[in-house]
Protein backbone atom coordinates (compact mmCIF):
# COMPACT_ATOMS: atom_id res chain seq x y z
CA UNK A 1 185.87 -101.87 82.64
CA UNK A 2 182.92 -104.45 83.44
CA UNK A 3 180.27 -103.70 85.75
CA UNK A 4 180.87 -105.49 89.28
CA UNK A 5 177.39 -107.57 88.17
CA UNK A 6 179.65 -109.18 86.06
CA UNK A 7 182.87 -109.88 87.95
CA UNK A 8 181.66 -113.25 88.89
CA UNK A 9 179.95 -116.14 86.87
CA UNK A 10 176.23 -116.15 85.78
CA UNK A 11 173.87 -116.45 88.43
CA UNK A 12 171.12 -118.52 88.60
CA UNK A 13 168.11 -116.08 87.22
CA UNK A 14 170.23 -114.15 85.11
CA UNK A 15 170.14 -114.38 81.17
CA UNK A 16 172.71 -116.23 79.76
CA UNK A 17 175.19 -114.03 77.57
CA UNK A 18 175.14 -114.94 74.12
CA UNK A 19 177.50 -116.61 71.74
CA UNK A 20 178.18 -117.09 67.85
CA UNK A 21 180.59 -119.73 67.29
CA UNK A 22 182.02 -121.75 64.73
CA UNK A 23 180.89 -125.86 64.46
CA UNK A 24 181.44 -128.50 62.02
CA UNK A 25 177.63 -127.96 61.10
CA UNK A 26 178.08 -124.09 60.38
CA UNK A 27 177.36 -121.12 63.00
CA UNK A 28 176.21 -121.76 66.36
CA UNK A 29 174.19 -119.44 68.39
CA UNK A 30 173.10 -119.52 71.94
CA UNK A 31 169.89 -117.67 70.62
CA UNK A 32 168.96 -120.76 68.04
CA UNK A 33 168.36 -122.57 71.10
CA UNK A 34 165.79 -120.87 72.58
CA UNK A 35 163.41 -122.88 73.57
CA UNK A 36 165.18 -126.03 74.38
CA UNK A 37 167.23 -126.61 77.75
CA UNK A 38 170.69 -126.34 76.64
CA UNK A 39 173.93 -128.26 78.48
CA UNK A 40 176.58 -125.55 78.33
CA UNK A 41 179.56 -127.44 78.67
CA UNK A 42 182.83 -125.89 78.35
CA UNK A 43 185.89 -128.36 77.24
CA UNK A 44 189.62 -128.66 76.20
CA UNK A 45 191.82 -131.71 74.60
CA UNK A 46 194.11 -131.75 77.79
CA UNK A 47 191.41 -131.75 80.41
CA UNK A 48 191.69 -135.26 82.11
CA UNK A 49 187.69 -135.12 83.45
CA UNK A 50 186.87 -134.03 80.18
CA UNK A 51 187.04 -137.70 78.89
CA UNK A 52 184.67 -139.03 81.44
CA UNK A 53 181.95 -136.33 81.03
CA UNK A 54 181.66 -136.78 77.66
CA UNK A 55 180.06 -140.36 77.56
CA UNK A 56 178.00 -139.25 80.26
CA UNK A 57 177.20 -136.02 77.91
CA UNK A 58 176.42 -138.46 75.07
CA UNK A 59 173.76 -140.54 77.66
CA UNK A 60 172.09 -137.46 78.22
CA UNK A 61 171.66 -135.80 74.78
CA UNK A 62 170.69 -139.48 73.88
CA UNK A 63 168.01 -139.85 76.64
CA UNK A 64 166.32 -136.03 76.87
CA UNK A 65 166.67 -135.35 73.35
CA UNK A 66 163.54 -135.57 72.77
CA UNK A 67 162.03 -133.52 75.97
CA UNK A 68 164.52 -130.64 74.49
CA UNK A 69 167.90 -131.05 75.61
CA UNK A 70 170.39 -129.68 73.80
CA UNK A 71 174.18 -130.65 74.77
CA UNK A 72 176.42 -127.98 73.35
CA UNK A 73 180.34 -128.40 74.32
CA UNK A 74 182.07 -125.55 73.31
CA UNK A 75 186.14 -126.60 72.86
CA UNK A 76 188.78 -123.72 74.39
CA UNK A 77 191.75 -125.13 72.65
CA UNK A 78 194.68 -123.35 70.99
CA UNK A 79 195.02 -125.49 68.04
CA UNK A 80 191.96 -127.40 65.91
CA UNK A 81 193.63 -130.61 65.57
CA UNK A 82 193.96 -131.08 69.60
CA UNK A 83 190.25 -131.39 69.70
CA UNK A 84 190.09 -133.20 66.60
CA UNK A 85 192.23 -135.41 67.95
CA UNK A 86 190.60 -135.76 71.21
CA UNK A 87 187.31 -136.32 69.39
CA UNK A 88 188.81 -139.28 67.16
CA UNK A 89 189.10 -140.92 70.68
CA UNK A 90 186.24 -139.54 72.31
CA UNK A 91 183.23 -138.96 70.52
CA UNK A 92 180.75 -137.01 70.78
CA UNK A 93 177.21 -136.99 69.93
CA UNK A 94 176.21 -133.68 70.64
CA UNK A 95 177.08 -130.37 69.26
CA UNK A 96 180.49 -128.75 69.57
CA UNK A 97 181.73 -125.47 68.78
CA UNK A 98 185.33 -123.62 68.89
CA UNK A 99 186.30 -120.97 70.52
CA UNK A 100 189.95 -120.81 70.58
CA UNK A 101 190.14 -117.21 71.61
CA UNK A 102 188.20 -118.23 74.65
CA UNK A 103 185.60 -115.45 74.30
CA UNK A 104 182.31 -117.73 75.76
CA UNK A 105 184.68 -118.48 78.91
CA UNK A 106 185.69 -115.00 79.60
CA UNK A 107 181.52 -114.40 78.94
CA UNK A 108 180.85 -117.39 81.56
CA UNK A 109 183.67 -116.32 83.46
CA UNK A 110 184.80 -120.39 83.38
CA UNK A 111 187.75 -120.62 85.80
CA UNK A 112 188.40 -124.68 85.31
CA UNK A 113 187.96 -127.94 82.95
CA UNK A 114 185.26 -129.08 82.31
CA UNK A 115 182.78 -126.55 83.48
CA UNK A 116 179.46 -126.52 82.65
CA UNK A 117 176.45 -124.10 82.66
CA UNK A 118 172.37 -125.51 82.35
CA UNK A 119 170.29 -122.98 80.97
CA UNK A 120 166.70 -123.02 80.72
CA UNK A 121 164.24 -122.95 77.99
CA UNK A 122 163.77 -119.24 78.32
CA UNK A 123 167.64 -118.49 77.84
CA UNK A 124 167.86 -117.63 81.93
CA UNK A 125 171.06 -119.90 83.90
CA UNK A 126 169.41 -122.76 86.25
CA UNK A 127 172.62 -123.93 87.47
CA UNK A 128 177.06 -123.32 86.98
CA UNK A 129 178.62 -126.52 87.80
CA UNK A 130 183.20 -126.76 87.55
CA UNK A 131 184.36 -129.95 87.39
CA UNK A 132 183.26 -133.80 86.49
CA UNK A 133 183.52 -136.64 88.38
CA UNK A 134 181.18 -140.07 88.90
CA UNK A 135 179.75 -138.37 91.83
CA UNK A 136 178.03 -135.51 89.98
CA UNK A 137 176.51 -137.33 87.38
CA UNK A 138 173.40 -138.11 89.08
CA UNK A 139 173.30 -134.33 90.47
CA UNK A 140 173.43 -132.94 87.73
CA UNK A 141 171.04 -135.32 85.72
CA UNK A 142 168.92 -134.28 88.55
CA UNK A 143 168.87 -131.25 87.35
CA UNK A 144 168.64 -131.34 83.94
CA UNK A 145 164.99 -133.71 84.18
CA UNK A 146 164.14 -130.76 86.74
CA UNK A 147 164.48 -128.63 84.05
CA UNK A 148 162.72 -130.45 81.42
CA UNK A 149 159.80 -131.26 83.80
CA UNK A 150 160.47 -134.87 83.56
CA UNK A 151 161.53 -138.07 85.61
CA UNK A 152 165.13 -139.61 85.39
């Protein structure tokens, strides 16, 4: 049985629980990102919002790259060839991983699509956000240049 600590999500302060997943370029792990401010973003073919955060997830890895964001969407799906198929129409120019055993969520304790977690250079959570709509975008672009220490 899990500690009550860790009934809820991550809380902002807390060190963000590690991962090893599989990606079309190899192993990714959480710790490999150290150093960078990574965009946690947790994804599935069927999730409607999905489609309009990842454009919006493609602007941002495009535009902070180089300050050290890192966009990492990590798919939940059953099957491989939903997201592959979602991808085909939606692409993405970030990283993605798989998890179709859903082991990160249960670790992020992710209750909806898309959710996403912003974690800070030193592997600590800034900020859980659920959902994606036009109205968040500049909230949490906000937050990622806060992180980064640089203007939007």
């Amino acid at each position: 049985m899990l500690p009550m600590a860790h009934a809820g999500q991550p809380e902002a302060g807390s060190m963000a629980p590690e991962f090893s997943l599989a990606s079309p370029q190899g192993t990714i792990r959480l710790a490999d990102y150290r150093g960078k401010t990574v965009y946690l973003d947790f994804w599935a073919s069927w999730c409607g919002p999905c489609k309009q955060s990842f454009p919006w997830m493609n602007a941002m890895q495009a535009k902070y790259a180089a300050q050290g964001l890192q966009v990492i969407a990590v798919n939940l799906d059953a099957k491989a060839e939903d997201a592959h198929t979602f991808l085909s129409s939606v692409p993405a120019q970030f990283t993605i991983a798989f998890d179709a055993a859903g082991v990160s969520a249960q670790q992020y304790r992710i209750k909806g699509m898309p959710s996403s977690v912003l974690i800070g250079r030193d592997g600590k959570v800034l900020s859980v956000h659920a959902g994606f709509n036009q109205a968040a975008r500049a909230e949490l672009e906000q937050q990622i240049t806060t992180a980064l220490g640089v203007a939007p």
